[in-house]
Protein backbone atom coordinates (compact mmCIF):
# COMPACT_ATOMS: atom_id res chain seq x y z
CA UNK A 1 0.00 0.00 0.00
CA UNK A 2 1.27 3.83 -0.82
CA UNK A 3 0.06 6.98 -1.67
CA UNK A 4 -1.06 7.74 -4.75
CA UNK A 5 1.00 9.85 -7.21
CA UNK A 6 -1.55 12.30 -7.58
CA UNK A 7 -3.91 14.04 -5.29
CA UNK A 8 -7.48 12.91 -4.96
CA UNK A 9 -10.00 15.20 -4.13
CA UNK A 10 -12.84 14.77 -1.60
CA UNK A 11 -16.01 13.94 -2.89
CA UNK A 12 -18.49 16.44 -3.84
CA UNK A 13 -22.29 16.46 -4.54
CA UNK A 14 -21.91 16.54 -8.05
CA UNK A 15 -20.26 13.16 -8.03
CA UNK A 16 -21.90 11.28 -5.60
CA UNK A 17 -25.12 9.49 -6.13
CA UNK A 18 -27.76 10.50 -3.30
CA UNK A 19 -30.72 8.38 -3.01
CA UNK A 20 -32.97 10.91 -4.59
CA UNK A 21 -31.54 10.41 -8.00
CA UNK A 22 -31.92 6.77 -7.81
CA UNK A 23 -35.55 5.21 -9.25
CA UNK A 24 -36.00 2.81 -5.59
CA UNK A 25 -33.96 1.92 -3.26
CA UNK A 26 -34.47 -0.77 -0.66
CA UNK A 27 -32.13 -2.78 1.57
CA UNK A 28 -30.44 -5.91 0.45
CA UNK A 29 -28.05 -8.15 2.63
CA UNK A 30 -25.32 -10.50 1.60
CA UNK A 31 -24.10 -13.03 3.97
CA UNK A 32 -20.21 -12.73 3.04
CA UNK A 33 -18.25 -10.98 0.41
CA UNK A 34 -18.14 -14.40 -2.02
CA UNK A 35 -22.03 -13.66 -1.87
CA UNK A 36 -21.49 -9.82 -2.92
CA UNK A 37 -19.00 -10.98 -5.29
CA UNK A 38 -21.42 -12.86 -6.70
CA UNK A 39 -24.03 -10.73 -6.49
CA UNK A 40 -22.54 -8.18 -8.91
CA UNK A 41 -21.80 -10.29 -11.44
CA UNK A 42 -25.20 -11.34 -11.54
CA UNK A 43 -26.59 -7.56 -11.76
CA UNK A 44 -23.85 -7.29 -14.47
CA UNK A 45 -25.26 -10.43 -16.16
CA UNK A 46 -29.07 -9.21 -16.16
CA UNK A 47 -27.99 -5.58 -17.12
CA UNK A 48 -26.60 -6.77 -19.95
CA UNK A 49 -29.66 -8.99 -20.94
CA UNK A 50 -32.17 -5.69 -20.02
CA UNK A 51 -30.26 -3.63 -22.81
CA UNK A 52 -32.92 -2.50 -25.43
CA UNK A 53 -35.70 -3.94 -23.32
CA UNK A 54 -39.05 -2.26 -24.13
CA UNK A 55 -40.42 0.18 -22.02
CA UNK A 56 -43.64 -1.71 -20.44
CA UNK A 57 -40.95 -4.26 -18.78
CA UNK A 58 -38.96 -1.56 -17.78
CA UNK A 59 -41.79 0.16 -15.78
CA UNK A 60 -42.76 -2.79 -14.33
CA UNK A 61 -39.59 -3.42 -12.91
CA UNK A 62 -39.59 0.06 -11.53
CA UNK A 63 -42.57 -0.54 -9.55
CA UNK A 64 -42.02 -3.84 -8.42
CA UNK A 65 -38.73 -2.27 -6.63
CA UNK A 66 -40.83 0.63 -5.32
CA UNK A 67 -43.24 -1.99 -4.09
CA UNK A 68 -41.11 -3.82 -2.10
CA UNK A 69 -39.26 -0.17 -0.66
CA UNK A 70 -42.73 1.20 0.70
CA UNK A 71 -43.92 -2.10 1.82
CA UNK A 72 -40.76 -2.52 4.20
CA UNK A 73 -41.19 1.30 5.36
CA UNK A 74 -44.94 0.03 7.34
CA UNK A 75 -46.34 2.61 6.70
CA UNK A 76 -49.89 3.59 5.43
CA UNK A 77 -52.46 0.81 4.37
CA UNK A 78 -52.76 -2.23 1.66
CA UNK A 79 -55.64 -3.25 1.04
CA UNK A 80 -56.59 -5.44 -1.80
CA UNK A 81 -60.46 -5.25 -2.76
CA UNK A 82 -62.36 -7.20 -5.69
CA UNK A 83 -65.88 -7.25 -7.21
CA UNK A 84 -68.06 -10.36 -8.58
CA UNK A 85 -70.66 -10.01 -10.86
CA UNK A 86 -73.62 -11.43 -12.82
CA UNK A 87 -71.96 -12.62 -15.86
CA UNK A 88 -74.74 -12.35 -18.11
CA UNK A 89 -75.21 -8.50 -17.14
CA UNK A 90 -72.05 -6.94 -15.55
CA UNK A 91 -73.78 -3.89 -13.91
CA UNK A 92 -75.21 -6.51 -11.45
CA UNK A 93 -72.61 -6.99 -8.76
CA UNK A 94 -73.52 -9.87 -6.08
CA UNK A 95 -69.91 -9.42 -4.12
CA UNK A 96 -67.47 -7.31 -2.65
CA UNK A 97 -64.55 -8.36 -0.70
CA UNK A 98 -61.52 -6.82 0.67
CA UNK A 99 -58.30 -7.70 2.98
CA UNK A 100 -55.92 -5.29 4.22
CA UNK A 101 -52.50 -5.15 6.11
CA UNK A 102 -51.62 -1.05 7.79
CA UNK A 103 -50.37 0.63 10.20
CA UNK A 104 -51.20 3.68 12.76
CA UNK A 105 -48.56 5.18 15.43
CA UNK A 106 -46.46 1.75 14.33
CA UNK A 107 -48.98 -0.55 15.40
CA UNK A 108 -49.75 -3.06 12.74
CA UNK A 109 -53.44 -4.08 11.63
CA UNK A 110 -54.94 -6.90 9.41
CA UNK A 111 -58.43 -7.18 8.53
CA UNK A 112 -60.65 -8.76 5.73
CA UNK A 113 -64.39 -8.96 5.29
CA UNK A 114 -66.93 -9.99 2.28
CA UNK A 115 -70.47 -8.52 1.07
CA UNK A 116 -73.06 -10.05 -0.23
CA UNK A 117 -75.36 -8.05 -2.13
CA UNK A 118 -78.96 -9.34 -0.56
CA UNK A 119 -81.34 -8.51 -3.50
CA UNK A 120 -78.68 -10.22 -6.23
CA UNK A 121 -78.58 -13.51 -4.73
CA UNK A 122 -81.54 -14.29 -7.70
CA UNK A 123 -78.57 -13.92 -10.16
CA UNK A 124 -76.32 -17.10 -10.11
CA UNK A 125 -73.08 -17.79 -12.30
CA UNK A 126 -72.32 -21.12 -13.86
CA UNK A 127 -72.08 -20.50 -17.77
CA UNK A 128 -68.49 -18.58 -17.70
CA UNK A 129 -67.71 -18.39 -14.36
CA UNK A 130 -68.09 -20.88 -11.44
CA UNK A 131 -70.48 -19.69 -8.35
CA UNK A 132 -68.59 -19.64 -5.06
CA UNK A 133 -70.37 -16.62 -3.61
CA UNK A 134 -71.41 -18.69 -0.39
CA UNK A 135 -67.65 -20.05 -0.55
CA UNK A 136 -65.88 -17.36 1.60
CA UNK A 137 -63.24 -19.28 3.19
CA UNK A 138 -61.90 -16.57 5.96
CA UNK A 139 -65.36 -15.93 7.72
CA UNK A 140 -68.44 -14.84 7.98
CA UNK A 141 -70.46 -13.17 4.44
CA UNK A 142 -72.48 -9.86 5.61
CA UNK A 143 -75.33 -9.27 3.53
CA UNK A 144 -76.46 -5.98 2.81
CA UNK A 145 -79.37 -4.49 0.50
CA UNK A 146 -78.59 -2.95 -2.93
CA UNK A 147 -79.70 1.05 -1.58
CA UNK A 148 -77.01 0.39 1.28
CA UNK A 149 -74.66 -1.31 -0.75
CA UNK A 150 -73.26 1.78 -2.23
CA UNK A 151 -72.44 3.60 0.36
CA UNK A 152 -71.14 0.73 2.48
CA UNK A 153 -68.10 0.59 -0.05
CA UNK A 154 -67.93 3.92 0.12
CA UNK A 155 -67.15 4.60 3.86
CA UNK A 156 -65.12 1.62 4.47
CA UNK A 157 -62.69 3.55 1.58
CA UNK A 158 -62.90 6.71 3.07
CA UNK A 159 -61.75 5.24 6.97
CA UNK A 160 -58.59 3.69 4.76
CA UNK A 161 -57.65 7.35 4.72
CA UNK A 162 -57.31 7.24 8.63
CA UNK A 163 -54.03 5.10 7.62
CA UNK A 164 -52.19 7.92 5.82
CA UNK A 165 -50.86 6.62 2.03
CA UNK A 166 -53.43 4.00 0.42
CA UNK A 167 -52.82 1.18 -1.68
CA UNK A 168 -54.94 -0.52 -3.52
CA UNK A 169 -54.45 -3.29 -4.91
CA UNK A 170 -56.10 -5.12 -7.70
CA UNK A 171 -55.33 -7.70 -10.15
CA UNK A 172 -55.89 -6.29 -13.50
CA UNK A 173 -57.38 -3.28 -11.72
CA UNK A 174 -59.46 -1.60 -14.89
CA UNK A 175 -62.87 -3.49 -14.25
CA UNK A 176 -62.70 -3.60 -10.46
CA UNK A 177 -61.69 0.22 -10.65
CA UNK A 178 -65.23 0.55 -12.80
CA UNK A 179 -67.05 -1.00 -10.48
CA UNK A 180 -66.17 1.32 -7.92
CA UNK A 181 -66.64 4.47 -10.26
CA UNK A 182 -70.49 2.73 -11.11
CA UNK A 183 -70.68 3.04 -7.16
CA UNK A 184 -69.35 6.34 -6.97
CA UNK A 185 -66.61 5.70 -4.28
CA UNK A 186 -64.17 8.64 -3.70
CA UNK A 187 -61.69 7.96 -5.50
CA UNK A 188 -60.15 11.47 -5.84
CA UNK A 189 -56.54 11.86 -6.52
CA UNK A 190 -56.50 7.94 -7.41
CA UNK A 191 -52.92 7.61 -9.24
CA UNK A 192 -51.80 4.60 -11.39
CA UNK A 193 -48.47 5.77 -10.56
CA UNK A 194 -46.34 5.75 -7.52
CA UNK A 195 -44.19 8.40 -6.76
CA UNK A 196 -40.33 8.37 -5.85
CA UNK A 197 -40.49 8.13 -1.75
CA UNK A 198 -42.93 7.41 0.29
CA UNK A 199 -45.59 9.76 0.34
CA UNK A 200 -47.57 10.73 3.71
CA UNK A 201 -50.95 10.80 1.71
CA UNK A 202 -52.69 9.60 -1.50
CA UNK A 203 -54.27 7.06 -3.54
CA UNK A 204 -52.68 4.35 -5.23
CA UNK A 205 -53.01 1.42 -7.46
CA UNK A 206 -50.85 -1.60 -7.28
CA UNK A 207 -51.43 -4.34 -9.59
CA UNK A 208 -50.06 -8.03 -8.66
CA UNK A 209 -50.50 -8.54 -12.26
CA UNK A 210 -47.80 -5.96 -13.32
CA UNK A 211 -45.81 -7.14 -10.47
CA UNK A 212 -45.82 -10.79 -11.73
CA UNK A 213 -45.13 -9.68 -15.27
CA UNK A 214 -41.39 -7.87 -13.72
CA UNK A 215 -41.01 -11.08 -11.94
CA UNK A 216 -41.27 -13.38 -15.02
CA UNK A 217 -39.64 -10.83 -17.42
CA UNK A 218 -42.44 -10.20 -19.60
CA UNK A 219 -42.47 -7.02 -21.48
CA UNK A 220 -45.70 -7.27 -23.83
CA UNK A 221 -49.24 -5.94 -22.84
CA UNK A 222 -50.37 -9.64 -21.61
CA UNK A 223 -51.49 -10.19 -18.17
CA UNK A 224 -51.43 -13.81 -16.73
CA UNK A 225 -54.75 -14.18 -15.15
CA UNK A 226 -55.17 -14.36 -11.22
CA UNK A 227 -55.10 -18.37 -10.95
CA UNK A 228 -52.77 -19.03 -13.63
CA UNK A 229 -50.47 -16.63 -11.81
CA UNK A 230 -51.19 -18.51 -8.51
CA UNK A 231 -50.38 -21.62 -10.14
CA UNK A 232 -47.70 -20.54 -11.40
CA UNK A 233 -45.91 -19.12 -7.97
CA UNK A 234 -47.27 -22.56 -6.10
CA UNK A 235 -49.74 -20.69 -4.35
CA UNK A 236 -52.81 -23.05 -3.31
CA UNK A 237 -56.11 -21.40 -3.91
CA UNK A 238 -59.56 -22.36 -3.16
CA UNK A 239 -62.43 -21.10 -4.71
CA UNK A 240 -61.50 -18.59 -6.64
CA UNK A 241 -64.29 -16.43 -7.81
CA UNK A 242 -65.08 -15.41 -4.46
CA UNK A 243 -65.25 -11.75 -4.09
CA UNK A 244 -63.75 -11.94 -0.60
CA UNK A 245 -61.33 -14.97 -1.04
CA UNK A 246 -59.80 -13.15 -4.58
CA UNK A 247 -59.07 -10.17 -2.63
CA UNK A 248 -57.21 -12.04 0.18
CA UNK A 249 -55.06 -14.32 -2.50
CA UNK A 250 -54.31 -11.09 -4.36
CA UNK A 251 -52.65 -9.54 -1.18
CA UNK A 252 -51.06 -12.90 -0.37
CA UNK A 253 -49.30 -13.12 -3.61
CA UNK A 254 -48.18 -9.32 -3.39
CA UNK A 255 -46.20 -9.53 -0.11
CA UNK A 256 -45.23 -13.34 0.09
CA UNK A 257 -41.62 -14.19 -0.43
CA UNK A 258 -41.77 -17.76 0.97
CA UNK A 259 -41.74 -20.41 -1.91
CA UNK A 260 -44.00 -22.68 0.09
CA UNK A 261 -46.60 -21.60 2.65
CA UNK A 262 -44.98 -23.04 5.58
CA UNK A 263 -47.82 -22.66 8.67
CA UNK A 264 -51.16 -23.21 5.85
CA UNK A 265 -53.38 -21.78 3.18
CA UNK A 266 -53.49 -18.06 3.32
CA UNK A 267 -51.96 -17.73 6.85
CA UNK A 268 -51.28 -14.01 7.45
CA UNK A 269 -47.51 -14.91 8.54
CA UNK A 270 -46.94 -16.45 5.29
CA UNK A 271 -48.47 -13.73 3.63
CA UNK A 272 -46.20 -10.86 5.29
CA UNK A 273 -43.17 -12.87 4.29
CA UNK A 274 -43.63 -10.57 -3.71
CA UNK A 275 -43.07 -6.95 -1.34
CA UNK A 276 -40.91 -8.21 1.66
CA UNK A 277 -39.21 -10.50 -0.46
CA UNK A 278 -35.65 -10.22 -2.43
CA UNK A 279 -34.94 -7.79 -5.65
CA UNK A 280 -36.92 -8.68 -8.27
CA UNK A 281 -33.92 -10.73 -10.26
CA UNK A 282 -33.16 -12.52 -7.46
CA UNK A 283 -36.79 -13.53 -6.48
CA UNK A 284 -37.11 -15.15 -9.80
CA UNK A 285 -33.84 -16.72 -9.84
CA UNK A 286 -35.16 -18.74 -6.60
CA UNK A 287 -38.66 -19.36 -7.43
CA UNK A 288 -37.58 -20.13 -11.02
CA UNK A 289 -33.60 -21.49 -11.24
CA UNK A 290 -31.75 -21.44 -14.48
CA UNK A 291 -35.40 -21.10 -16.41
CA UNK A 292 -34.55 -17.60 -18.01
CA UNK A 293 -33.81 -18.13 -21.71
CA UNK A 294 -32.84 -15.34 -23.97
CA UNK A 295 -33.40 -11.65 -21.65
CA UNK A 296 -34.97 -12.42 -18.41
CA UNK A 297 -38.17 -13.99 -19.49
CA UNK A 298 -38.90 -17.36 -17.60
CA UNK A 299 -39.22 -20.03 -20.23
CA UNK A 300 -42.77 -21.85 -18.43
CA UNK A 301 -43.35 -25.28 -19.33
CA UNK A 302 -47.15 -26.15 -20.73
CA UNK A 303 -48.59 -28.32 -17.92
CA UNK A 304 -46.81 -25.34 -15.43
CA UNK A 305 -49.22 -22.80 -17.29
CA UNK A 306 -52.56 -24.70 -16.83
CA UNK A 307 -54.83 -24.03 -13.87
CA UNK A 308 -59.01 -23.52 -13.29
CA UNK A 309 -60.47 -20.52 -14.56
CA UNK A 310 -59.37 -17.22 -13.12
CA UNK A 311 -60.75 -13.54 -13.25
CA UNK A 312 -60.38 -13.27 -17.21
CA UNK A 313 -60.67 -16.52 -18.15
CA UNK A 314 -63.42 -18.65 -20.24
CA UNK A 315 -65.53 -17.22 -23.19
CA UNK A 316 -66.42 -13.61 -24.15
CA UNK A 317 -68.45 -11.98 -21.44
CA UNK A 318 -71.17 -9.65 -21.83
CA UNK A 319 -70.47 -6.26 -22.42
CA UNK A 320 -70.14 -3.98 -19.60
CA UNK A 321 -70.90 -0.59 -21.39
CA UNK A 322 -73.55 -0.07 -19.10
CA UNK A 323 -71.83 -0.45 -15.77
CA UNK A 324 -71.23 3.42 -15.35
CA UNK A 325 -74.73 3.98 -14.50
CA UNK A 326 -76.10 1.13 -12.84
CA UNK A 327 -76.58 2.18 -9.79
């Protein structure tokens, strides 16, 4: 070791990178230096196969790492919500169910629920989608008339606010987020995109299936649908198709890290291990290992892919023009 034969100036803040010119950043340990080592070779290897990716894949990624920064901060509220409906007429909805995970003066709180929609029960599903409205698997259904219905949404999103930030999250959120314009829910201020830091207030969608698209490395406008995607992370579901059983799935498979559920179906401690999880490259690497063809797409085999119907799948639904002004 000896001094260098020229002088080295201290750093300055035009050279240094500060965490607010960085797109996320989040806390990552490495057990030893061979892991580091190793580490950055792999960042090097997956930079290299991200050069020229297209833009959609690129975003994703971006909030999949923002994801997983606000989720470890505990702060605000998460709360994943989902809507049922007649499928020959989707203005009818028959269920609502929701399941969130938040926080107030650093105390944490979980809670879930599912509505039935009393005057709907007439209007069954069997011809596209399967009927498991009496199938809610994490307690008790409340039913409530169609005049109250409205409005019942409509506080239980306003009290979310009590929370600070809000996050809701949807699976493919553009018919669920319909549903609740059709029901005129406040939804002022609702942004699609999440900002830089963590912000003290606001509304915010976070899509699992944009998060699962980063994860597998898929750039086009595809979405897998909710139970593929389940399937596909061996995530054991039962009945699907429940308003109140989708929604508590959908926030499983957004902050679960574990490969396996290790204490049972849908525990909440297997749950709070996607968002508390490792990067994104490394979360696919060990769900997924040495499956990543050409780029960082996961190369799926056919029999992985197949699984019972999920939100979008099955024939062409009615149209839902009319689901602005049903109620």
């Amino acid at each position: 070791m000896q001094l260098t034969k020229e002088v080295i100036p201290l750093p300055y803040s035009d050279c240094l990178l500060t965490e607010s010119s960085l797109r996320s950043v989040s806390k990552v340990v490495y057990a030893d230096g061979g892991s580091l080592r190793g580490a950055i070779k792999q960042i090097d290897k997956n930079n290299k196969r991200l050069k020229g990716s297209n833009p959609i894949l690129q975003s994703r990624r971006q909030t999949f790492e923002r994801v997983r920064s606000f989720w470890g901060e505990k702060k605000g509220v998460w709360c994943a919500l989902d809507f049922e409906a007649w499928e020959y007429d989707h203005s009818v909805i028959t269920e609502f169910g929701w399941r969130l995970v938040g926080w107030q003066d650093g105390v944490e709180y979980q809670k879930n629920g599912h509505i039935i929609v009393d005057e709907h029960q007439k209007y069954r599903n069997s011809q596209y989608v399967p009927e498991h409205r009496y199938d809610y698997g994490f307690g008790d259904s409340e039913y409530v008339s169609k005049s109250v219905f409205p409005n019942k949404v409509g506080e239980f999103l306003t009290e979310l606010g009590s929370y600070g930030p809000v996050f809701l999250v949807f699976h493919d959120n553009s018919q669920d987020v319909k549903y609740l314009n059709s029901l005129k829910a406040p939804l002022e201020g609702l942004s699609y995109v999440l900002p830089d830091v963590m912000p003290n207030a606001g509304l915010f969608v976070v899509d699992t299936s944009d998060l699962f698209g980063a994860l597998e490395g898929v750039g086009n406008a595809d979405r897998r649908a909710l139970g593929r995607m389940c399937n596909l992370m061996q995530v054991s579901t039962t009945n699907l198709h429940n308003a109140g059983n989708d929604a508590y799935v959908r926030l499983f498979i957004l902050i679960s890290s574990s490969l396996t559920d290790e204490w049972g179906q849908y525990t909440l401690e297997a749950m709070i291990l996607m968002a508390d999880g490792d990067p994104v490259d490394i979360q696919r690497e060990k769900r997924w290992p040495n499956r990543t063809g050409q780029g960082i797409k996961v190369d799926f085999k056919p029999e992985e892919q197949d699984s019972d119907f999920s939100d979008e799948d099955g024939l062409a639904a009615p149209s839902v023009a009319n689901v602005i002004n049903s109620w």
